[in-house]
C-alpha atoms as a PDB file:
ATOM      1  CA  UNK A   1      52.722 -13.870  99.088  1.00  0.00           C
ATOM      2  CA  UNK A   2      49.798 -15.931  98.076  1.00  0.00           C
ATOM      3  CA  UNK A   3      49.000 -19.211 100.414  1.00  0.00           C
ATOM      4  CA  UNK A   4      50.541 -22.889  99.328  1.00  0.00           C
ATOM      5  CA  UNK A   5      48.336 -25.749  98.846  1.00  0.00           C
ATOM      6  CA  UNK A   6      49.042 -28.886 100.282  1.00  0.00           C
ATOM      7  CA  UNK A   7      48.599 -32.738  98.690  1.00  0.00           C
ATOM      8  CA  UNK A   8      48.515 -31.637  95.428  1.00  0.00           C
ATOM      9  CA  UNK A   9      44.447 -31.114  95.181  1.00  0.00           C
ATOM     10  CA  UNK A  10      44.597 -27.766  93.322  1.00  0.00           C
ATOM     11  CA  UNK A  11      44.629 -27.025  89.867  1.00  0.00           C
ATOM     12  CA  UNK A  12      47.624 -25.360  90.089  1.00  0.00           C
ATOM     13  CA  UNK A  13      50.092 -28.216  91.025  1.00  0.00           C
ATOM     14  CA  UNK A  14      52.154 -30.216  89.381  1.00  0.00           C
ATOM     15  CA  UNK A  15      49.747 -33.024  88.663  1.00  0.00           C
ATOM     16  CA  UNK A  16      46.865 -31.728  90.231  1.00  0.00           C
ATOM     17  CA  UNK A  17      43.652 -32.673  89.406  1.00  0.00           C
ATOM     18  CA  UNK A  18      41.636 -29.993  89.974  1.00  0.00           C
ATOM     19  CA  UNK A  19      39.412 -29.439  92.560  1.00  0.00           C
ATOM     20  CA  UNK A  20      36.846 -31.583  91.407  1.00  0.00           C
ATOM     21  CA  UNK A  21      39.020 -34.527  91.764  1.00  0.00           C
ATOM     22  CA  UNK A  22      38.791 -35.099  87.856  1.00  0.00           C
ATOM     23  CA  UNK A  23      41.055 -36.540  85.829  1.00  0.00           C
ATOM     24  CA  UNK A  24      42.126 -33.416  83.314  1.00  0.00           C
ATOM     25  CA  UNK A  25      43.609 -33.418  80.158  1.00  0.00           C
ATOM     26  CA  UNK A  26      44.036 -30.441  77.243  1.00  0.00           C
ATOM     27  CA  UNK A  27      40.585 -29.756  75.709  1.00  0.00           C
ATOM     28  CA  UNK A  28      39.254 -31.704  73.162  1.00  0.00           C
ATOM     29  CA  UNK A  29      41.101 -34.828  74.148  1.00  0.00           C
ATOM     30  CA  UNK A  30      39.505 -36.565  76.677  1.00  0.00           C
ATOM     31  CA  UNK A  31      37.011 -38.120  74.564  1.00  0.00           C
ATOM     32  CA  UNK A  32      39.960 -39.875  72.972  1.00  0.00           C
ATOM     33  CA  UNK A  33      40.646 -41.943  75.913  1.00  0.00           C
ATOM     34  CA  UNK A  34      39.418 -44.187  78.518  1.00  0.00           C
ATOM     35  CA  UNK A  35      41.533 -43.767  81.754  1.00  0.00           C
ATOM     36  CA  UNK A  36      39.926 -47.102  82.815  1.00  0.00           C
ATOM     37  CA  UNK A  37      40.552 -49.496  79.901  1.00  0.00           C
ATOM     38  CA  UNK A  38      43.076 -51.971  80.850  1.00  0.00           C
ATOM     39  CA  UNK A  39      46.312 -51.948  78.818  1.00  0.00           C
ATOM     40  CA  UNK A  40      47.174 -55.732  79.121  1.00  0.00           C
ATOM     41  CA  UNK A  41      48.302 -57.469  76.548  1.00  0.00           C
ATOM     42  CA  UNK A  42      50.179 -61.005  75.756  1.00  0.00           C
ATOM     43  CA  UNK A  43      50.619 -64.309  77.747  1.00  0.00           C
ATOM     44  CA  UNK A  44      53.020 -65.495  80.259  1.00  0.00           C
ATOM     45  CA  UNK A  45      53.547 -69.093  80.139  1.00  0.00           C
ATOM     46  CA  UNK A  46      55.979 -71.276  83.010  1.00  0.00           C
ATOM     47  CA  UNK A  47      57.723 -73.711  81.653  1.00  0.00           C
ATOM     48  CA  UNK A  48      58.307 -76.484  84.062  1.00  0.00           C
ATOM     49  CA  UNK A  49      61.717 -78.377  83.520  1.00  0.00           C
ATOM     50  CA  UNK A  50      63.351 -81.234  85.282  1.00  0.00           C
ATOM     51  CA  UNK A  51      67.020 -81.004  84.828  1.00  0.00           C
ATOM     52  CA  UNK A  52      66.597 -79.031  82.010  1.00  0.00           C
ATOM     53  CA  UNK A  53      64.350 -80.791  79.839  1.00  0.00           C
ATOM     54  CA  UNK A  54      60.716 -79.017  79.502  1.00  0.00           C
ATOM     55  CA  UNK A  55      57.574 -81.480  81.148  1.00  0.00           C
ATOM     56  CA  UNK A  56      55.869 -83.299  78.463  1.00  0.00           C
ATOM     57  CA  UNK A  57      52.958 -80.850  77.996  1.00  0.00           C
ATOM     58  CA  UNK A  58      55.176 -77.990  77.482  1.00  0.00           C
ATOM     59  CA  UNK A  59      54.678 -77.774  73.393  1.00  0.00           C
ATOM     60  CA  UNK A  60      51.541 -78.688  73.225  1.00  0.00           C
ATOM     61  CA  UNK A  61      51.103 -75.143  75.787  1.00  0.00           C
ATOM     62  CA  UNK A  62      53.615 -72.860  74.096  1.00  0.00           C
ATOM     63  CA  UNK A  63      51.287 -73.590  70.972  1.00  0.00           C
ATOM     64  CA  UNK A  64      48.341 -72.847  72.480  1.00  0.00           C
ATOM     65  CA  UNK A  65      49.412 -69.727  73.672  1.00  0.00           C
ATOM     66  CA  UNK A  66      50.374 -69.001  70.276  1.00  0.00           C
ATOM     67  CA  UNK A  67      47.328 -69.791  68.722  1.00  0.00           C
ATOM     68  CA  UNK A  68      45.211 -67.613  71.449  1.00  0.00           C
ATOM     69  CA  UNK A  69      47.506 -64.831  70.930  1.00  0.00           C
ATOM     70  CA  UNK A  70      48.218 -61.699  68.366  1.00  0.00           C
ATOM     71  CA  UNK A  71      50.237 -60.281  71.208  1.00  0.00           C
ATOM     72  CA  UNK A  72      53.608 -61.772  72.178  1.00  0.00           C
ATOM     73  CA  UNK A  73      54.144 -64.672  73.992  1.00  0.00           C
ATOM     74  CA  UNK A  74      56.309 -64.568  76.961  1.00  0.00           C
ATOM     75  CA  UNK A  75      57.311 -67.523  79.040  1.00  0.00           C
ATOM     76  CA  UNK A  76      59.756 -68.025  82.175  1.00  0.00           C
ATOM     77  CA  UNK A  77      61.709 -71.384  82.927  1.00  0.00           C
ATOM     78  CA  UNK A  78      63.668 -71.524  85.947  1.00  0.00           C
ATOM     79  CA  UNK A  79      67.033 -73.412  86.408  1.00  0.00           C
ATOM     80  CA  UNK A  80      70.585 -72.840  85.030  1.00  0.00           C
ATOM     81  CA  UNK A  81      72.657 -73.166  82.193  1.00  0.00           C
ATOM     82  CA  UNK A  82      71.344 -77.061  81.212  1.00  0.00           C
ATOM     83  CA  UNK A  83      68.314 -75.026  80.114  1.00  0.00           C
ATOM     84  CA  UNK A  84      70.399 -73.145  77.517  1.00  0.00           C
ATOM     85  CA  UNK A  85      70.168 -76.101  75.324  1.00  0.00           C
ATOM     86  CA  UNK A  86      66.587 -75.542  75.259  1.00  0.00           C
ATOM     87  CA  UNK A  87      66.343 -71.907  74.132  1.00  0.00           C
ATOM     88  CA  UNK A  88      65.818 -73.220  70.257  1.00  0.00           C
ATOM     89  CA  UNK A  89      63.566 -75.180  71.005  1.00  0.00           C
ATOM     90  CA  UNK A  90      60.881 -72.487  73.159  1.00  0.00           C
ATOM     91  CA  UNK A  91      61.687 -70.052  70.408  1.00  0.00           C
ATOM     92  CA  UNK A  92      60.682 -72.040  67.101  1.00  0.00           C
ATOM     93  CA  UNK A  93      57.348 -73.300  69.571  1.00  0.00           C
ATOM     94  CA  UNK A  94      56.436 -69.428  70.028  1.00  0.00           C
ATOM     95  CA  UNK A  95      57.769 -68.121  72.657  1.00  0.00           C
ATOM     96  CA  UNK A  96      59.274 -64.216  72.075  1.00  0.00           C
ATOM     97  CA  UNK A  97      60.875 -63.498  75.254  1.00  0.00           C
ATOM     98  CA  UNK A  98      62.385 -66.078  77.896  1.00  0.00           C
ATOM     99  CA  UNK A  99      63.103 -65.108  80.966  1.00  0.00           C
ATOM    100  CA  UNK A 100      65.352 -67.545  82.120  1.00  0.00           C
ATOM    101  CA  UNK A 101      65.016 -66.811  86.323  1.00  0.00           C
ATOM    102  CA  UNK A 102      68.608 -67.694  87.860  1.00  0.00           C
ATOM    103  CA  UNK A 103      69.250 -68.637  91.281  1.00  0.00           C
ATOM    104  CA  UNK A 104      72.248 -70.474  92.925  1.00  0.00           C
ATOM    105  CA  UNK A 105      69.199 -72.536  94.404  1.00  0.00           C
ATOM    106  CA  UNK A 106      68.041 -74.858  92.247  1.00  0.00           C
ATOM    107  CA  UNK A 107      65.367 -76.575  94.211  1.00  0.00           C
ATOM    108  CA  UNK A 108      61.179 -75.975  93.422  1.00  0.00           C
ATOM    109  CA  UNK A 109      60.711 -73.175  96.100  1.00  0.00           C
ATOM    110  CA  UNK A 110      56.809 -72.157  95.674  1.00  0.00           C
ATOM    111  CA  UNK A 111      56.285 -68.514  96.901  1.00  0.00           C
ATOM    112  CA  UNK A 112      59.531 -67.084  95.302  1.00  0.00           C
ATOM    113  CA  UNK A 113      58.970 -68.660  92.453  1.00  0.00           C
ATOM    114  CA  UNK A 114      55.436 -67.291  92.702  1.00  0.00           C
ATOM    115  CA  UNK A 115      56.407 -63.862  93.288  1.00  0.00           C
ATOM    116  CA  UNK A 116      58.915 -64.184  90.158  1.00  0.00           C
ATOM    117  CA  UNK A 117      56.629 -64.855  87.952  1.00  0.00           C
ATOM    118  CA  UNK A 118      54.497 -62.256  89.416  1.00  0.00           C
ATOM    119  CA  UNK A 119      57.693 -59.868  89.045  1.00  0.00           C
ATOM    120  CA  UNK A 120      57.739 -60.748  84.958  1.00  0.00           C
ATOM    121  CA  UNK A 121      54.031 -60.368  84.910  1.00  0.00           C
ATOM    122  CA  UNK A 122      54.045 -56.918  86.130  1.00  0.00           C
ATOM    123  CA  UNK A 123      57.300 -56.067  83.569  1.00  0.00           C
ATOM    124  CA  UNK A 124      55.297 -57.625  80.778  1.00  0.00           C
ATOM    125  CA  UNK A 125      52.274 -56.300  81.667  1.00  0.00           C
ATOM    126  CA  UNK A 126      50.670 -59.752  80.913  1.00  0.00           C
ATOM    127  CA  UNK A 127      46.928 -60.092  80.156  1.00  0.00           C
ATOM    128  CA  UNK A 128      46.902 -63.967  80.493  1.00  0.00           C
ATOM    129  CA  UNK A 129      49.557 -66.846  82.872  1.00  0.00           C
ATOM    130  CA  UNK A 130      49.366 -69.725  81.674  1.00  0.00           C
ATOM    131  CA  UNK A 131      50.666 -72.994  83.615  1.00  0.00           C
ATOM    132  CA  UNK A 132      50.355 -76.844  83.134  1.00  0.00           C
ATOM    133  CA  UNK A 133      48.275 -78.912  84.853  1.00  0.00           C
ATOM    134  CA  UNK A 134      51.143 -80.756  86.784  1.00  0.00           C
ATOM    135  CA  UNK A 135      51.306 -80.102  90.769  1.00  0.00           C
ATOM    136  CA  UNK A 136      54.073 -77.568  90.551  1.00  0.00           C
ATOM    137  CA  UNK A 137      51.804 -75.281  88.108  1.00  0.00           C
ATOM    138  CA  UNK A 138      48.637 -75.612  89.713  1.00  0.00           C
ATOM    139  CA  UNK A 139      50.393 -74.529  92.705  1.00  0.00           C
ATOM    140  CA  UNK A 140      52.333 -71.633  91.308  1.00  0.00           C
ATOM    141  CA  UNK A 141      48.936 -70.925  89.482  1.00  0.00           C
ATOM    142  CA  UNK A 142      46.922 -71.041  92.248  1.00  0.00           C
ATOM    143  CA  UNK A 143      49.772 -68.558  94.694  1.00  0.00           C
ATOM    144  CA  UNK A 144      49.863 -66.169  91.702  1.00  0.00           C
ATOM    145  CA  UNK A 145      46.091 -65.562  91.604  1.00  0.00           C
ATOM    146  CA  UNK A 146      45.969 -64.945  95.380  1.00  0.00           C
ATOM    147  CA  UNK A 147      48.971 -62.679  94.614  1.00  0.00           C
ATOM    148  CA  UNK A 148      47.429 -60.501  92.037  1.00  0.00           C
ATOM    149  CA  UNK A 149      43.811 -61.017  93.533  1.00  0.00           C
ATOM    150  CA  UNK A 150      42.741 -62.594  90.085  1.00  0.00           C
ATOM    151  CA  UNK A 151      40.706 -65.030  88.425  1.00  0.00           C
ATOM    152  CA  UNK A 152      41.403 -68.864  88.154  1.00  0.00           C
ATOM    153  CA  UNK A 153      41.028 -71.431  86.218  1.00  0.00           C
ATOM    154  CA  UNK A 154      42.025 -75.230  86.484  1.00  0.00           C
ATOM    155  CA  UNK A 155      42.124 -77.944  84.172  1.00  0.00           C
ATOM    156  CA  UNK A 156      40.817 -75.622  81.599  1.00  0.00           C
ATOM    157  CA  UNK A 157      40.419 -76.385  77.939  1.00  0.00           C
ATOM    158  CA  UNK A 158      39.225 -74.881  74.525  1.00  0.00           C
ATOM    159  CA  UNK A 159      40.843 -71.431  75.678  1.00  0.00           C
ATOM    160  CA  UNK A 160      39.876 -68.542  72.772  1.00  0.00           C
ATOM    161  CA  UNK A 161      40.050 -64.393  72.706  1.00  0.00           C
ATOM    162  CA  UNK A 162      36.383 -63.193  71.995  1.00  0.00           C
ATOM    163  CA  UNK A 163      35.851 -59.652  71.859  1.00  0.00           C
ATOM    164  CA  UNK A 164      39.515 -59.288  74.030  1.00  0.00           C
ATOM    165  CA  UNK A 165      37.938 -61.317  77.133  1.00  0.00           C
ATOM    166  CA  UNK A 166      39.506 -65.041  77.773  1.00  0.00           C
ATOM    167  CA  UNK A 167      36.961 -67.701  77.669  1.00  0.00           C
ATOM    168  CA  UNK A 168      37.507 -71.461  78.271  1.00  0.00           C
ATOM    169  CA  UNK A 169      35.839 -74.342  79.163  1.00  0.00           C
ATOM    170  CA  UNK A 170      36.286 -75.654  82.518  1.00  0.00           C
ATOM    171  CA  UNK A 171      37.019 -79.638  82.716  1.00  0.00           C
ATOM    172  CA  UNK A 172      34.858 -81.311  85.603  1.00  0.00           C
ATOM    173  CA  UNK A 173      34.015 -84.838  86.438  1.00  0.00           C
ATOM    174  CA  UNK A 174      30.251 -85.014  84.928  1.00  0.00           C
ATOM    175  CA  UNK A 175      31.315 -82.693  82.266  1.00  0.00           C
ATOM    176  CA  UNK A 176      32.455 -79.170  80.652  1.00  0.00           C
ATOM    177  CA  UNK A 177      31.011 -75.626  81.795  1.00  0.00           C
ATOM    178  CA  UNK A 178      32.132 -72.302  80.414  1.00  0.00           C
ATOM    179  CA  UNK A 179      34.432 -70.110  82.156  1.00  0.00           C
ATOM    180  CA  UNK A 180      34.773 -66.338  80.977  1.00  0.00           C
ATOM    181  CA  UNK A 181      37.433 -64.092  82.638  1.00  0.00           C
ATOM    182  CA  UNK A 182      36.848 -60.694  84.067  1.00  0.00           C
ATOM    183  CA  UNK A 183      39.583 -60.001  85.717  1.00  0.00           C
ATOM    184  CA  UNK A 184      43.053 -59.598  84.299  1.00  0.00           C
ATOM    185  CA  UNK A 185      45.412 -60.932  84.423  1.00  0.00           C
ATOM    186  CA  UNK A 186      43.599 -64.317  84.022  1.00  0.00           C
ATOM    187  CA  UNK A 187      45.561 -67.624  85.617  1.00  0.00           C
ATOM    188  CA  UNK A 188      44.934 -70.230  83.789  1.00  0.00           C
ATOM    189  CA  UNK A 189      45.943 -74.055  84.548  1.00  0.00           C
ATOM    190  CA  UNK A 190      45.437 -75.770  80.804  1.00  0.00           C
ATOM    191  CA  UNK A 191      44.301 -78.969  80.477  1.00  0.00           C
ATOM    192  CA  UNK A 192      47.074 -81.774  79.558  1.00  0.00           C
ATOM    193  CA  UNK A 193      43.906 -82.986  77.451  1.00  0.00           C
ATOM    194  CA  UNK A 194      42.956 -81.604  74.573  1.00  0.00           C
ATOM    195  CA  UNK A 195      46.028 -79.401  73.629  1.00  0.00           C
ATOM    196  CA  UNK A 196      46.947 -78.582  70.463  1.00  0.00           C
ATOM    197  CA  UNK A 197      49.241 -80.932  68.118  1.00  0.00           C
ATOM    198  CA  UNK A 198      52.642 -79.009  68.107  1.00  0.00           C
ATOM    199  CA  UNK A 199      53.663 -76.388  66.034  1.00  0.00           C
ATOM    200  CA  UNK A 200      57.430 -75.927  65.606  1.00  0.00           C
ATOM    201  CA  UNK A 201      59.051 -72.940  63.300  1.00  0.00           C
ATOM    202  CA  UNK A 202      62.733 -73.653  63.270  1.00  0.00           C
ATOM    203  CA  UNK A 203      63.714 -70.441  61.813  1.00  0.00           C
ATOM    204  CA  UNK A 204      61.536 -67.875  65.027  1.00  0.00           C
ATOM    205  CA  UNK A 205      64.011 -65.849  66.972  1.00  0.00           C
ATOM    206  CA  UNK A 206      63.425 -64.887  70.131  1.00  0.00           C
ATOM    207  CA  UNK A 207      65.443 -62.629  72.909  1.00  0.00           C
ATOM    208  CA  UNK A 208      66.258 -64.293  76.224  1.00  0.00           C
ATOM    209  CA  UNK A 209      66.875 -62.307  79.368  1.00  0.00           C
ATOM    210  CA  UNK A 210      68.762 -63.778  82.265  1.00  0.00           C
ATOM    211  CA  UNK A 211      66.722 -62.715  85.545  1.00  0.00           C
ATOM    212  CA  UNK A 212      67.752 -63.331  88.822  1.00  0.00           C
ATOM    213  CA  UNK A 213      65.387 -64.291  91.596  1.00  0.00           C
ATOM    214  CA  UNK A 214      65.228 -63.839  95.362  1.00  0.00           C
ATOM    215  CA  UNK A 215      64.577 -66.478  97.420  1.00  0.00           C
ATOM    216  CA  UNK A 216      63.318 -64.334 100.517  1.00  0.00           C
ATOM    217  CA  UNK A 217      59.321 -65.221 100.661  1.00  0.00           C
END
């Protein structure tokens, strides 16, 4: 009887990698990929409501993460069913896929709704979260970058795709300096100033997806 091997380190086991410690794949195709590019893709964008209704800088957002995008645009809006009025009105400003995050408890609650949003940006695999600049997103921006140990940037403005890296401009008091993002996904807090004029298709579809949320921090 030949000897076992243990931890999977031999060439033999299922999903071994040798005992180089290489990544393998069938001749001929590793040249074909790069195990290290990063497969991110789209924007997640929180929607802040009060009773329902979406904060003033809400369009002026969802159309900026439309214009920065060729990927989908994803967004999440927490409350309950006073929101479902709204669910035209995200759709024909860009949004694909709501996730509408449901909780008997409808009061702000920071770090689960942090690690919610950090929940759908996992599932979506999203490259970019975007958040207003009012002091619920700036907080939930700034708990979701510690959460995914990733890049921030407040009060940003003049956000653009070049070469599949986010750049911006970052808004200070004696001026503008440029921001470029290496790590993804990039948090973003946009700039009430400077967004884009609206953009509203009354014919988009879009899919919503009722998610509940835990509470527990």
């Amino acid at each position: 009887m030949s000897e076992g091997c243990s931890g999977g380190s031999c060439s033999t086991c299922p999903g071994g990698s040798g005992s180089d410690g290489e990544d393998r794949l069938p001749p001929g195709m590793l040249e074909h990929y790069d195990l290290n590019t990063d497969t991110r893709k789209g924007i997640l964008v929180f929607i802040q409501t009060e009773d329902g209704v979406p904060d003033a800088s809400t369009a002026g957002i969802l159309t900026l993460a439309r214009n920065i995008s060729d990927d989908r645009v994803f967004a999440t809006a927490f409350g309950g069913v006073e929101i479902k009025e709204r669910f035209k009105e995200i759709f024909a400003l860009g949004v694909d896929t709501l996730y509408h995050m449901r909780n008997r408890d409808r009061g702000y609650r920071p770090l689960p709704w942090a690690s919610a949003i950090m929940e759908v940006a996992e599932r979506v695999n999203a490259a970019v979260l975007l958040f207003p600049d009012t002091r619920a997103g700036e907080e939930l921006a700034s708990l979701c970058a510690a959460k995914a140990d990733a890049g921030i940037c407040v009060r940003c403005m003049d956000l653009r795709m070049e070469n599949g890296t986010m750049a911006a401009k970052k808004d200070l008091d004696t001026g503008t300096i440029g921001v470029r993002f290496v790590s993804r996904p990039a948090v973003i807090v946009a700039s009430s100033t400077g967004l884009p004029a609206p953009v509203s298709d009354p014919g988009r579809k879009g899919t919503v997806i009722n998610r509940p949320y835990s509470l527990e921090e």
